[in-house]
Protein backbone atom coordinates (compact mmCIF):
# COMPACT_ATOMS: atom_id res chain seq x y z
CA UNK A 1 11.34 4.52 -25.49
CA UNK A 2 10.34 0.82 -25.88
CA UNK A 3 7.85 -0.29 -24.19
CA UNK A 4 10.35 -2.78 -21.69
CA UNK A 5 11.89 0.57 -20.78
CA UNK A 6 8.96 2.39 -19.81
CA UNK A 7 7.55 -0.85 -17.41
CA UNK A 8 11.13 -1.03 -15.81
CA UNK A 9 10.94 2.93 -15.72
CA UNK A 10 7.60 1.81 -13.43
CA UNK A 11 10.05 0.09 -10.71
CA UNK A 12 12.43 2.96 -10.37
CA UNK A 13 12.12 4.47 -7.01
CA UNK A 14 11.78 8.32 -7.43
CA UNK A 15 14.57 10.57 -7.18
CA UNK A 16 14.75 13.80 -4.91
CA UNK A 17 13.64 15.80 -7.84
CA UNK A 18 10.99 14.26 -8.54
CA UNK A 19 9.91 13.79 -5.00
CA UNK A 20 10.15 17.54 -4.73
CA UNK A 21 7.65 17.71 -7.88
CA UNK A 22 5.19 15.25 -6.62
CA UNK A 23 5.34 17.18 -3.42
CA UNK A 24 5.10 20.40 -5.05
CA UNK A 25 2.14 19.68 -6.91
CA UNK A 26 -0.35 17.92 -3.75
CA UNK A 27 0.94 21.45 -2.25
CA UNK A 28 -0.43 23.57 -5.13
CA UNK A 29 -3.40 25.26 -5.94
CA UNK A 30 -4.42 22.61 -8.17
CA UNK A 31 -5.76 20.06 -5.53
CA UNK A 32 -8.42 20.63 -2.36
CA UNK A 33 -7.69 20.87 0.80
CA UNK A 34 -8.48 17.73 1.35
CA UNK A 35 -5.74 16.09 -0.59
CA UNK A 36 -3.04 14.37 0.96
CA UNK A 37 0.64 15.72 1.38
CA UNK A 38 3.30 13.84 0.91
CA UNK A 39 3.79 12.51 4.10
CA UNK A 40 0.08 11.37 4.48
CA UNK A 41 0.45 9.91 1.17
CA UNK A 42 3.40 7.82 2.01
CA UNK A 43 1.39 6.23 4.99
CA UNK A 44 -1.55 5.96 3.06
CA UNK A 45 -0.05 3.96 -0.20
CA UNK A 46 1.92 1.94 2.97
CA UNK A 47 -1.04 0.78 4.36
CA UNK A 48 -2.52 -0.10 0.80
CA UNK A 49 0.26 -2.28 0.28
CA UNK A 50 0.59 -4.07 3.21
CA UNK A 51 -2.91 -4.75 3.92
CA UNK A 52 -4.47 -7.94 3.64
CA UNK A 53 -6.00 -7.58 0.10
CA UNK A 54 -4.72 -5.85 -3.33
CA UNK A 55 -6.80 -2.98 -4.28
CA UNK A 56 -7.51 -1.79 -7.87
CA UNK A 57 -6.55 1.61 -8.59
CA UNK A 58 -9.54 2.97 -8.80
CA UNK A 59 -10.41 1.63 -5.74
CA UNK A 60 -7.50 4.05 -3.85
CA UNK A 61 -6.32 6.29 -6.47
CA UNK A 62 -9.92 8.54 -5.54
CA UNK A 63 -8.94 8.69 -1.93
CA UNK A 64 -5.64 10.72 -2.12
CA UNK A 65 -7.52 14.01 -3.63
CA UNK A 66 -10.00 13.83 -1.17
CA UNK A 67 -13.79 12.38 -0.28
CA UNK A 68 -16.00 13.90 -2.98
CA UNK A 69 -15.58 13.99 -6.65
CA UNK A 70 -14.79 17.90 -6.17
CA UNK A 71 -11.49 17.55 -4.57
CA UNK A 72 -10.46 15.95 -7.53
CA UNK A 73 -7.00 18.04 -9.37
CA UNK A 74 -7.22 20.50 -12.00
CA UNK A 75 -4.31 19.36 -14.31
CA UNK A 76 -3.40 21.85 -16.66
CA UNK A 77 -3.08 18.90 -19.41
CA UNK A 78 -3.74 15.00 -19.53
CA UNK A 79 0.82 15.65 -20.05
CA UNK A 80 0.61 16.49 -16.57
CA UNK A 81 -2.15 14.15 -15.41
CA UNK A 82 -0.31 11.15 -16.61
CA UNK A 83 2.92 12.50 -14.62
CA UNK A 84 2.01 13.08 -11.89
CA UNK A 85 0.32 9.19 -11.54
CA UNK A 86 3.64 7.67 -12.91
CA UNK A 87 5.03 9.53 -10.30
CA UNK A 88 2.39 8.13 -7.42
CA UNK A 89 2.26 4.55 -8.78
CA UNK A 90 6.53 4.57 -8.98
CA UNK A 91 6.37 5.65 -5.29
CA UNK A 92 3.76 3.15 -4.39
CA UNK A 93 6.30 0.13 -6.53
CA UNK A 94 9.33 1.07 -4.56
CA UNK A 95 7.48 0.71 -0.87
CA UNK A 96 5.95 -2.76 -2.21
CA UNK A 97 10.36 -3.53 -2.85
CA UNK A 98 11.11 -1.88 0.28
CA UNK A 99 8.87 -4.33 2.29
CA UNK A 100 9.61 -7.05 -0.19
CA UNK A 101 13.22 -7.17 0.16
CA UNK A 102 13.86 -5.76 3.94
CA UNK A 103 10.49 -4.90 5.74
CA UNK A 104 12.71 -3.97 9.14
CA UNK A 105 14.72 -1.70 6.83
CA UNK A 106 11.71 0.21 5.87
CA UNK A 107 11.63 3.94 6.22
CA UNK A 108 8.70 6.17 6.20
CA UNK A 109 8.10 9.60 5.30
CA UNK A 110 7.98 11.42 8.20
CA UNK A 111 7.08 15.91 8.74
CA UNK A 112 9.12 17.37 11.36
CA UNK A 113 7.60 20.13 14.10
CA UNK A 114 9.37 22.58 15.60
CA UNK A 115 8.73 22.79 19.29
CA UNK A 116 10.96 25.91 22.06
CA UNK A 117 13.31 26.13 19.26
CA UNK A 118 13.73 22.13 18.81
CA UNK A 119 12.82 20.08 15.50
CA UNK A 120 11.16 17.04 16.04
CA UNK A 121 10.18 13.73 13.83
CA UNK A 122 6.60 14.46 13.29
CA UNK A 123 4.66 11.32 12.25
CA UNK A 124 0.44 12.76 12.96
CA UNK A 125 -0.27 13.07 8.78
CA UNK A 126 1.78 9.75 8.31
CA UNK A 127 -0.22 8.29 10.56
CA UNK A 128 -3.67 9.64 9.16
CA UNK A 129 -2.60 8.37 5.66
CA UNK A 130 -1.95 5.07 6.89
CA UNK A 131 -5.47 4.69 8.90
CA UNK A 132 -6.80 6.22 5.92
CA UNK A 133 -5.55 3.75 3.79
CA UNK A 134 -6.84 1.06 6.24
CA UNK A 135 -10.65 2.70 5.95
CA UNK A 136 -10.45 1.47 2.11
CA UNK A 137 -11.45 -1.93 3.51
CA UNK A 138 -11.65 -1.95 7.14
CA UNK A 139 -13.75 -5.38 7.05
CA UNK A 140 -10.65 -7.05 5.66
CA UNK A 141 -8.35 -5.36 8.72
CA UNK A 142 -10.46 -6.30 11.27
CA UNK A 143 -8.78 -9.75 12.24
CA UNK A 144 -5.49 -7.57 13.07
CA UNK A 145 -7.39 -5.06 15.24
CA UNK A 146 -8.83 -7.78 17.24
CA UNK A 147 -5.19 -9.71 17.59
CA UNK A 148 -3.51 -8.32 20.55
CA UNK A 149 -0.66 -8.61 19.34
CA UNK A 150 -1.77 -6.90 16.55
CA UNK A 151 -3.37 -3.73 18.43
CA UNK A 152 0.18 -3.29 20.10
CA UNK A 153 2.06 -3.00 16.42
CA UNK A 154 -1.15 -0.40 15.70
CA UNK A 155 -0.19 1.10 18.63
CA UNK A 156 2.12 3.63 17.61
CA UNK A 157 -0.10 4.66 14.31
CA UNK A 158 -3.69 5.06 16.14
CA UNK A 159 -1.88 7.24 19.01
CA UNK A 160 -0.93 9.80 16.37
CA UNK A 161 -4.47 10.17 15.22
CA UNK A 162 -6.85 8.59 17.66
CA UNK A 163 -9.44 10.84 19.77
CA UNK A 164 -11.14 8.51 22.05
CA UNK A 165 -7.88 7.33 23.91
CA UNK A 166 -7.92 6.33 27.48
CA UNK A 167 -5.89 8.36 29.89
CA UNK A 168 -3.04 6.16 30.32
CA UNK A 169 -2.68 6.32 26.34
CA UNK A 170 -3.47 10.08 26.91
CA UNK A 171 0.03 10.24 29.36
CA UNK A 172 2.01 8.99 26.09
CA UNK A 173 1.12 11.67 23.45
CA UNK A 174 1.36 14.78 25.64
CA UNK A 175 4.76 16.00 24.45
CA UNK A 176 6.62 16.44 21.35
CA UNK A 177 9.49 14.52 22.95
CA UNK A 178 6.48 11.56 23.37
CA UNK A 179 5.13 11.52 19.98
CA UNK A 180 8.60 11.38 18.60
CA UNK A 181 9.50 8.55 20.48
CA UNK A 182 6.28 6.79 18.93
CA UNK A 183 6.94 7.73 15.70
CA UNK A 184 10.26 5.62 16.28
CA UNK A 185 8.28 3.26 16.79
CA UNK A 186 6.44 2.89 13.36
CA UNK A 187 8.88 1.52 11.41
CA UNK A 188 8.83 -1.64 13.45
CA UNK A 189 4.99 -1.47 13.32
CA UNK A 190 4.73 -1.59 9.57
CA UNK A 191 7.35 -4.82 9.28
CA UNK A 192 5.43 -6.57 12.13
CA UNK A 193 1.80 -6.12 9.89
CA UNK A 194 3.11 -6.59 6.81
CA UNK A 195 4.49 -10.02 7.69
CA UNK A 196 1.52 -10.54 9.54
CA UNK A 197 -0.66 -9.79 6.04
CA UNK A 198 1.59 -12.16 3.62
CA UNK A 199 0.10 -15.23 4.25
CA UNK A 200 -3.39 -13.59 3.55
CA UNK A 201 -2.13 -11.61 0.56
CA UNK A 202 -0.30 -14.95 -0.71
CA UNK A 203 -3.76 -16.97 -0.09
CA UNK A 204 -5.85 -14.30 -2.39
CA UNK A 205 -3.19 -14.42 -4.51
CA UNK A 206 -3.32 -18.02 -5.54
CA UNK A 207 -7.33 -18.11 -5.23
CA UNK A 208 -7.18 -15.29 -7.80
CA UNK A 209 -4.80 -17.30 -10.31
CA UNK A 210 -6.69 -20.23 -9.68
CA UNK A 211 -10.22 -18.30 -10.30
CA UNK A 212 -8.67 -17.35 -13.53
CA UNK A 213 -6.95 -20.40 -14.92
CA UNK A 214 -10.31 -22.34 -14.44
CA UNK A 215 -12.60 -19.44 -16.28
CA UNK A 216 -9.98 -19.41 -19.15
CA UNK A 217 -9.86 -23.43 -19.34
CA UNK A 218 -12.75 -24.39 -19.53
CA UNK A 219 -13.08 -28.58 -18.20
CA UNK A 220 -11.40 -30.90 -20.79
CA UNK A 221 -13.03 -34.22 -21.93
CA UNK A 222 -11.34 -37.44 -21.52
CA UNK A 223 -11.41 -37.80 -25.13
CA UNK A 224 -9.94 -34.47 -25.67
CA UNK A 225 -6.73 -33.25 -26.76
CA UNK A 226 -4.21 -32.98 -23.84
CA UNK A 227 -3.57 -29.56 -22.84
CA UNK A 228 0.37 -30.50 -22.47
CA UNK A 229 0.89 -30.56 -26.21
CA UNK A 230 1.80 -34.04 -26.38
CA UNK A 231 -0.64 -34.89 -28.87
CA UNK A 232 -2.54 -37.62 -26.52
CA UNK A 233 -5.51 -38.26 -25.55
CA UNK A 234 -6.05 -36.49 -22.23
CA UNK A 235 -7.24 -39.42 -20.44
CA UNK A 236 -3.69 -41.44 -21.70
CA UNK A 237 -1.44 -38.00 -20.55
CA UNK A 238 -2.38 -35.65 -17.88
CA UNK A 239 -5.68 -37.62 -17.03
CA UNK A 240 -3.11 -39.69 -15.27
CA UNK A 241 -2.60 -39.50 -11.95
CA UNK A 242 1.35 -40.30 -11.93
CA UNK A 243 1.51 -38.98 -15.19
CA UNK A 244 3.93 -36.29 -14.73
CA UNK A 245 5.77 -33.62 -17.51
């Protein structure tokens, strides 16, 4: 496989199968208790990606398995290993196209509970994925959770998983019927934050190009070769205000 192939293979978003085997596995003997299932990771990498700042991976790949370096997996093989984090970082690409290209058609992975013999949409473990996700750097989320505006599109997430609500929030959860309803809710939620986190992502974006550009180009002399290529002096090319290529 060339090596285009396997970075487009990066943006493919994963098929049932393989969904099933990434499920399979955070199921399996292999990881800790403390790793999260699919639908916990799904709100997790959600919140990652939306957030106001782009995390390495070693900054969030740790946090799925669990909080100490003994939750970590027991792959059989580095084979295996290397699967099984194609298969995370594919999952994590095709939420980053969901939101790019449609953030109101954006659709989480939700459990389901069965409740007096009816299934309901069961969003809890999205939920505590997603405000786990938001723990990675809570100092950056904090202007959202002191917007109002921004604590109502939180809302629907911190019900799922919040102990210290107030009665009237209390009134909301109490059924399955209720907490369904919420979880209807999310979708919205996620579109609202994620537009309200582009301008800061797009701001640390351009800082970050701009960081690098000036480390890796060092200042040019007057008398120096224009970086253009044109073979002038810069102070005769570029050095120009109007002078434009």
């Amino acid at each position: 496989m060339s090596k285009d192939s396997k970075n487009s293979k990066q943006f493919l978003p994963l098929s049932q199968e393989e969904m099933d085997e990434l499920d399979d596995f955070l199921m399996s003997d292999a990881t800790s208790d403390e790793t999260l299932m699919l639908d916990a990771l799904d709100g997790y990498l959600t919140a990652i990606v939306s957030g106001p700042i782009t995390l390495k991976l070693s900054e969030w790949l740790p946090g799925i398995w669990g909080p100490s370096e003994q939750d970590n997996p027991t792959f059989k093989t580095k084979v295996q290993a290397q699967r099984i984090h194609e298969l995370i970082i594919r999952h994590m690409n095709s939420i980053i196209w969901s939101l790019h290209d449609d953030p109101d058609a954006y659709e989480p992975i939700f459990g389901a509970r069965i409740y007096e013999a009816q299934e309901y949409i069961d969003a809890e473990m999205w939920a505590y994925g997603y405000m786990r996700g938001v723990e990675l750097c809570r100092e950056q989320w904090q202007p959202i959770l002191d917007d109002p505006n921004g604590s109502v599109a939180l809302r629907p997430i911190r019900l799922h998983t919040a102990v210290d609500v107030t009665p009237e929030e209390e009134l909301l959860i109490k059924t399955p019927i209720q907490r369904e309803e919420l979880a209807k809710q999310i979708p919205a939620s996620v579109a609202w934050i994620y537009r309200y986190w582009l301008p800061y992502r797009r701001a640390t974006f351009e800082r970050s190009v701009a960081t690098t550009f000036q480390r890796e180009h060092p200042k040019i002399g007057r008398n120096d070769p224009c970086l253009c290529g044109s073979g002038k002096k810069y102070k005769k090319c570029c050095g120009i205000a109007m002078t434009l290529h």
